[in-house]
C-alpha atoms as a PDB file:
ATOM      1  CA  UNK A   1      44.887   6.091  -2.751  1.00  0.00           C
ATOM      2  CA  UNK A   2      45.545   9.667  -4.344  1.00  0.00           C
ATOM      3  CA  UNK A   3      44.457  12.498  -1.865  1.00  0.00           C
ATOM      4  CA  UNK A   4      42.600  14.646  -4.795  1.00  0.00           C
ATOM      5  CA  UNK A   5      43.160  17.508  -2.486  1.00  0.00           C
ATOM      6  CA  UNK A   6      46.616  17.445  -3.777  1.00  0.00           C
ATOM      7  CA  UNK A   7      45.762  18.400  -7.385  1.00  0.00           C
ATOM      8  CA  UNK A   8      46.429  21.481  -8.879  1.00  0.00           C
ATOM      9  CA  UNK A   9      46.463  23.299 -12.442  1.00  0.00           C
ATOM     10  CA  UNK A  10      48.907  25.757 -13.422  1.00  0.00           C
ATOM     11  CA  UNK A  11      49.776  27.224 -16.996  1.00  0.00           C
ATOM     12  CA  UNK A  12      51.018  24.749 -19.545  1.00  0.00           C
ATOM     13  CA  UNK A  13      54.569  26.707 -20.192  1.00  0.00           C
ATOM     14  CA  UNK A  14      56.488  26.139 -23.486  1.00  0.00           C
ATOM     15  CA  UNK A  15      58.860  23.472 -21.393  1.00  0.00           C
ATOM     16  CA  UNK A  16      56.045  21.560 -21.323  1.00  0.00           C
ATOM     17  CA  UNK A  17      55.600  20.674 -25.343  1.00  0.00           C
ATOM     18  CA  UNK A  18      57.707  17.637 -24.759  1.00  0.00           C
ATOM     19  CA  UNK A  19      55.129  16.490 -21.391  1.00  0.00           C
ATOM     20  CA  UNK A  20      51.838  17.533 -23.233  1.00  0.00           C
ATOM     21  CA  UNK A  21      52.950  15.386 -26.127  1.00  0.00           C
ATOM     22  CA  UNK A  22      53.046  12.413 -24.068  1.00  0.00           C
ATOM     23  CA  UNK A  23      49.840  13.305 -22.836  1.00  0.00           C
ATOM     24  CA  UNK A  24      48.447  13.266 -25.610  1.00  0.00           C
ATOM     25  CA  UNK A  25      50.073  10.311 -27.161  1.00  0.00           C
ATOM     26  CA  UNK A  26      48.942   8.413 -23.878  1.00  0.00           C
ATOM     27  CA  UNK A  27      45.100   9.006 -25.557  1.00  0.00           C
ATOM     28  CA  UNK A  28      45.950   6.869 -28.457  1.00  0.00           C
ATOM     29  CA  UNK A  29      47.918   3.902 -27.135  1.00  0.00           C
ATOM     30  CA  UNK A  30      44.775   1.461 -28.104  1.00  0.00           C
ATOM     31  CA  UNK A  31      44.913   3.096 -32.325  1.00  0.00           C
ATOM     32  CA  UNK A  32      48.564   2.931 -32.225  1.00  0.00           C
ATOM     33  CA  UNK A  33      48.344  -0.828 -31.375  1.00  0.00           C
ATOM     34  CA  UNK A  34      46.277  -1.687 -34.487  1.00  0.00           C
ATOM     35  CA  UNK A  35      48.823  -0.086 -37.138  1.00  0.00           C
ATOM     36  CA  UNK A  36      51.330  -1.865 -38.487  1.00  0.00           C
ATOM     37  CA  UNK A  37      54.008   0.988 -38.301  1.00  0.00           C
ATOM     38  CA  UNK A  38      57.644   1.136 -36.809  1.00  0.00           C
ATOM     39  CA  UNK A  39      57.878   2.665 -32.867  1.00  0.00           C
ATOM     40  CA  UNK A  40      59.449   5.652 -35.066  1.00  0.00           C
ATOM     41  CA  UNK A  41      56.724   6.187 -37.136  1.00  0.00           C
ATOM     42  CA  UNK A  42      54.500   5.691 -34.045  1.00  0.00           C
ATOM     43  CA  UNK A  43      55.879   8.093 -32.102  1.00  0.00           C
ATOM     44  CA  UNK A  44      56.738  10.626 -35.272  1.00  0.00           C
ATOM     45  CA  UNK A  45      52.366  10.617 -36.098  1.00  0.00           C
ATOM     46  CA  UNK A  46      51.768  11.364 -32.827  1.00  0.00           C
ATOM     47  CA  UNK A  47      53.881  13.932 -32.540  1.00  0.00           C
ATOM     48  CA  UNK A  48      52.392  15.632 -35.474  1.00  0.00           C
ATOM     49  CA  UNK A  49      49.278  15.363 -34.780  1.00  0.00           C
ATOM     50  CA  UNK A  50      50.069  16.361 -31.117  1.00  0.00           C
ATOM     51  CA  UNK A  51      51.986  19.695 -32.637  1.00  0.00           C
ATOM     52  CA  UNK A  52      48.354  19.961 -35.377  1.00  0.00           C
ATOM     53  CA  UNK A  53      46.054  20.030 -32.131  1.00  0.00           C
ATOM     54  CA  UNK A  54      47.649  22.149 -30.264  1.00  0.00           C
ATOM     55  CA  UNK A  55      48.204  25.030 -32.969  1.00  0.00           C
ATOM     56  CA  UNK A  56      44.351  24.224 -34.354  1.00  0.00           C
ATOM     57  CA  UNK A  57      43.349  25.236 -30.490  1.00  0.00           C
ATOM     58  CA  UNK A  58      45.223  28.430 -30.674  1.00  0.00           C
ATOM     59  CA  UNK A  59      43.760  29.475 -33.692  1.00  0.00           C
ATOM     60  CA  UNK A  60      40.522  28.457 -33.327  1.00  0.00           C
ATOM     61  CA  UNK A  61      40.297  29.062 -29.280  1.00  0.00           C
ATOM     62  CA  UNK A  62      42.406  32.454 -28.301  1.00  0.00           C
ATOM     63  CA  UNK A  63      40.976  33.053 -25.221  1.00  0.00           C
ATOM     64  CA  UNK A  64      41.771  29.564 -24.161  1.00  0.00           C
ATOM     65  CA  UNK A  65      43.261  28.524 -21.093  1.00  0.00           C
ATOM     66  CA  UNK A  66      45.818  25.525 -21.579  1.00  0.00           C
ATOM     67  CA  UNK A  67      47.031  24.053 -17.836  1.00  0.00           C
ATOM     68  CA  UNK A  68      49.312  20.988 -16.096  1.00  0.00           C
ATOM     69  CA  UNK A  69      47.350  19.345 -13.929  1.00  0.00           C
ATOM     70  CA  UNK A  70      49.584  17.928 -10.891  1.00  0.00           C
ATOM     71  CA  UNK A  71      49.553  15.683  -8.366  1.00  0.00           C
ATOM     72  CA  UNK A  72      51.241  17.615  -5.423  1.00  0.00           C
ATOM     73  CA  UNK A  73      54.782  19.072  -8.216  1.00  0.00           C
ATOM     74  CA  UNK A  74      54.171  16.330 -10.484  1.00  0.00           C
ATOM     75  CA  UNK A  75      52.935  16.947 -13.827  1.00  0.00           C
ATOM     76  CA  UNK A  76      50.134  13.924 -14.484  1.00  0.00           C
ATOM     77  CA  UNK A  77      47.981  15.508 -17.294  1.00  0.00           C
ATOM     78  CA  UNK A  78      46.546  18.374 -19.171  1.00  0.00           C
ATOM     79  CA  UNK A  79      43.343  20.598 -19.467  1.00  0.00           C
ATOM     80  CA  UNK A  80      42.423  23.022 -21.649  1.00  0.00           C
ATOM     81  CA  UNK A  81      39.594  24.744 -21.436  1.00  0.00           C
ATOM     82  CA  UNK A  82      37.627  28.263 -23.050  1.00  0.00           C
ATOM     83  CA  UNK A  83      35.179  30.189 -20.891  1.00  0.00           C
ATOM     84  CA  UNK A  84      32.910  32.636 -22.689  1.00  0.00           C
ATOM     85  CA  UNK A  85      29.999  34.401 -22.341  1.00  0.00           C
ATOM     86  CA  UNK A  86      27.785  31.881 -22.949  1.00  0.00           C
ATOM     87  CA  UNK A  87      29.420  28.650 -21.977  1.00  0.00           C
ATOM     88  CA  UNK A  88      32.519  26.592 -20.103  1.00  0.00           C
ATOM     89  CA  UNK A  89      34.400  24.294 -22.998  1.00  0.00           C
ATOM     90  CA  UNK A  90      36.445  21.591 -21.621  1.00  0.00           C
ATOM     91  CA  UNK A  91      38.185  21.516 -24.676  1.00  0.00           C
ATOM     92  CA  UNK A  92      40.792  18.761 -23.480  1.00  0.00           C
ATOM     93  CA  UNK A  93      40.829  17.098 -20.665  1.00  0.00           C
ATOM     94  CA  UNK A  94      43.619  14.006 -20.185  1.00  0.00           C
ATOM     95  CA  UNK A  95      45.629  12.386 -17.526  1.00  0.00           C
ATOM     96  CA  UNK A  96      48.512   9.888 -18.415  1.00  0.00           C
ATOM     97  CA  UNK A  97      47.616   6.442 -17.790  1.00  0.00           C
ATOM     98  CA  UNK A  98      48.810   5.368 -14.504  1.00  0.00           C
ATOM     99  CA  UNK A  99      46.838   8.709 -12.831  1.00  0.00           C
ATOM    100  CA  UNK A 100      43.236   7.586 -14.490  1.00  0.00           C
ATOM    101  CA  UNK A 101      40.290   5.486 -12.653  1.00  0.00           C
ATOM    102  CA  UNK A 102      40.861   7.531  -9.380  1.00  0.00           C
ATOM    103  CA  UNK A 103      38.412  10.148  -9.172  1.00  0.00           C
ATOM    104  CA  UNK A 104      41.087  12.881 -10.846  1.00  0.00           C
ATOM    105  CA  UNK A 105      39.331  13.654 -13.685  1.00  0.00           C
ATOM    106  CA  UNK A 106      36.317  13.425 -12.127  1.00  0.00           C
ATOM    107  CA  UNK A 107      37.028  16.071  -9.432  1.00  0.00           C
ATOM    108  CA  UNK A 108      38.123  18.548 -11.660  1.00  0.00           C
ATOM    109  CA  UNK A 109      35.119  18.565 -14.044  1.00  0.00           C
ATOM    110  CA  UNK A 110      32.758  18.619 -10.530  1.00  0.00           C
ATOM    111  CA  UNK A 111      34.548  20.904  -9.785  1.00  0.00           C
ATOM    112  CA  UNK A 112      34.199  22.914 -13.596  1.00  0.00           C
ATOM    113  CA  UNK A 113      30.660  21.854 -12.632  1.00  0.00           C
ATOM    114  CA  UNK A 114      30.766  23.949  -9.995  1.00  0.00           C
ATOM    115  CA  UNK A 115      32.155  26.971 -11.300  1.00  0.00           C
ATOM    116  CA  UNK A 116      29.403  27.080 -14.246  1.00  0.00           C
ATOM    117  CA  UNK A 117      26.802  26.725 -12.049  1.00  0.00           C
ATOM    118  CA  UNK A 118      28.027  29.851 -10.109  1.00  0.00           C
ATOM    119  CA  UNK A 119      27.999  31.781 -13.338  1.00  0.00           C
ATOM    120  CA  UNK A 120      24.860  30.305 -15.145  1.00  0.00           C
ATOM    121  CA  UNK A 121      26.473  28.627 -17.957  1.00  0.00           C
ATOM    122  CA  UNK A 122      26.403  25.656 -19.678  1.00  0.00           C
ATOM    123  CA  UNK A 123      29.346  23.191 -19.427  1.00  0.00           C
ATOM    124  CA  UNK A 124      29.995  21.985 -22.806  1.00  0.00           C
ATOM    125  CA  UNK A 125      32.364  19.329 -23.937  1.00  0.00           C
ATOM    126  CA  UNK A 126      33.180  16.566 -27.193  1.00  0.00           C
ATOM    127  CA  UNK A 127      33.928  13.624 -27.005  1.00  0.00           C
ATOM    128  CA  UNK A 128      34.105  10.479 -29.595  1.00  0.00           C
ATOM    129  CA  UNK A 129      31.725   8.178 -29.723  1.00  0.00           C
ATOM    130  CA  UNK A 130      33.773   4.785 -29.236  1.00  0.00           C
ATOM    131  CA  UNK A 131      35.567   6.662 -25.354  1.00  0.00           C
ATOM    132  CA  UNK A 132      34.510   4.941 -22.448  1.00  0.00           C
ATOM    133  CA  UNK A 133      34.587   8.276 -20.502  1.00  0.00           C
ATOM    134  CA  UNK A 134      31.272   8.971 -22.030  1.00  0.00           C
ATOM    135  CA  UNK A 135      29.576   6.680 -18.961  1.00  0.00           C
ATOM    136  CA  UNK A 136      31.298   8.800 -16.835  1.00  0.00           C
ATOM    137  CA  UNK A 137      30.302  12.079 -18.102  1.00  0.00           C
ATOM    138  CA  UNK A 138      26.763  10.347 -18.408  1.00  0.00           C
ATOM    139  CA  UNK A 139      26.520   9.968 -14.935  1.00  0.00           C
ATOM    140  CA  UNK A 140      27.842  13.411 -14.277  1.00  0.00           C
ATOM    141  CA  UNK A 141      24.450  14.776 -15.700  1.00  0.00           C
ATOM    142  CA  UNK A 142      26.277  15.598 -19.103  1.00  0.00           C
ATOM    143  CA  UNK A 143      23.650  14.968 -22.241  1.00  0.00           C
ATOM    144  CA  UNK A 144      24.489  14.555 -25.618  1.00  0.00           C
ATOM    145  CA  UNK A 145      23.277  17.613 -28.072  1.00  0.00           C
ATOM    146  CA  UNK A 146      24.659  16.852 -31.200  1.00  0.00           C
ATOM    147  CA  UNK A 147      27.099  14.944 -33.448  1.00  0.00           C
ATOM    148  CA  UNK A 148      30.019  17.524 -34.291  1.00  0.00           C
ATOM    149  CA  UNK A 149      31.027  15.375 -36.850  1.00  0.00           C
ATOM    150  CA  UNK A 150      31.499  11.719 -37.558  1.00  0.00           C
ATOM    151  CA  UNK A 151      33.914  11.231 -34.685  1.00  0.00           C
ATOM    152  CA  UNK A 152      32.773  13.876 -31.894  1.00  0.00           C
ATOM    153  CA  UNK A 153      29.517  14.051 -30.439  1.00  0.00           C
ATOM    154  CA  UNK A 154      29.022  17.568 -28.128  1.00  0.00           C
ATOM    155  CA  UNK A 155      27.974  16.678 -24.133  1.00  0.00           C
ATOM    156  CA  UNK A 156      26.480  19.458 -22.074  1.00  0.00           C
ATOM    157  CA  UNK A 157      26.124  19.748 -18.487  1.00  0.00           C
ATOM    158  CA  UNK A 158      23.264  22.786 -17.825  1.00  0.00           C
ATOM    159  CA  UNK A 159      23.419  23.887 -13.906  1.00  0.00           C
ATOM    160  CA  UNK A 160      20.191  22.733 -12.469  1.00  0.00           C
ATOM    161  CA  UNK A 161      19.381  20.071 -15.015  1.00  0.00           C
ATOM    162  CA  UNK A 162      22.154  17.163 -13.702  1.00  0.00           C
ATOM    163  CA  UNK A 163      21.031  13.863 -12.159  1.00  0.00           C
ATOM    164  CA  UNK A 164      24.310  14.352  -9.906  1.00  0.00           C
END
């Protein structure tokens, strides 16, 4: 049993491209498994389109903070996130595989929870429509808004509105 205690965040540094690639890549084991591609060319695509995300969020999210979550000095995942005036966007939130299904990720957005309700704001997140974290966020009092696109559909938790 992980003591969630022991979790902390702390700034995603450049030495951690290499990490928050795997991260990432960890997301899309399941899609990887269905194309018929070499481990290279596996492993190549997701390292593009780790390198694309990462540099879309930057332009798109300044203000953005980008952390390492850890388990005691051990890096385990990754959250970004962009507070504003007007909301709380969990812009990424993953943990590699072996940390998930033990209340991590769920601690951390109670405790983003939290936070907005202090302030007033709306915590907003996407999320596509085939992830099973969608029951999770569900249950958290997060409802869906809107479809961002044909992959994404926007959750929002409003303080004072959850079934939590």
């Amino acid at each position: 049993m992980l003591k969630i205690d022991s979790i902390t965040l702390r700034p995603l540094l450049p030495a951690d491209e290499e990490f928050s690639c795997q991260v990432y890549a960890s997301t899309r084991t399941e899609e990887m498994e269905r194309v018929d591609w070499s481990p290279e060319q596996k492993e190549a695509f997701l390292r593009m389109q780790s390198e694309a995300q990462i540099k879309h969020y930057r332009s798109y999210y300044p203000k953005a903070e980008y952390q390492v979550i850890q388990l005691e000095d051990v890096p385990i995942g990754r959250l970004f996130i962009e507070r504003s005036e007007t909301s709380i966007l969990i812009m990424d939130i993953a943990l590699l595989p072996e940390y998930r299904n033990a209340g991590i990720g769920t601690a951390i957005i109670r405790d983003l929870m939290s936070e907005a309700g202090l302030a007033g704001l709306p915590l907003v997140l996407r999320v596509e429509f085939f992830n099973p974290v969608i029951r999770l966020y569900a249950r958290l009092g997060f409802v869906k808004t809107r479809e961002v696109n044909s992959v994404y559909q926007e959750m929002v938790w409003t303080p004072g509105k959850d079934q939590t």
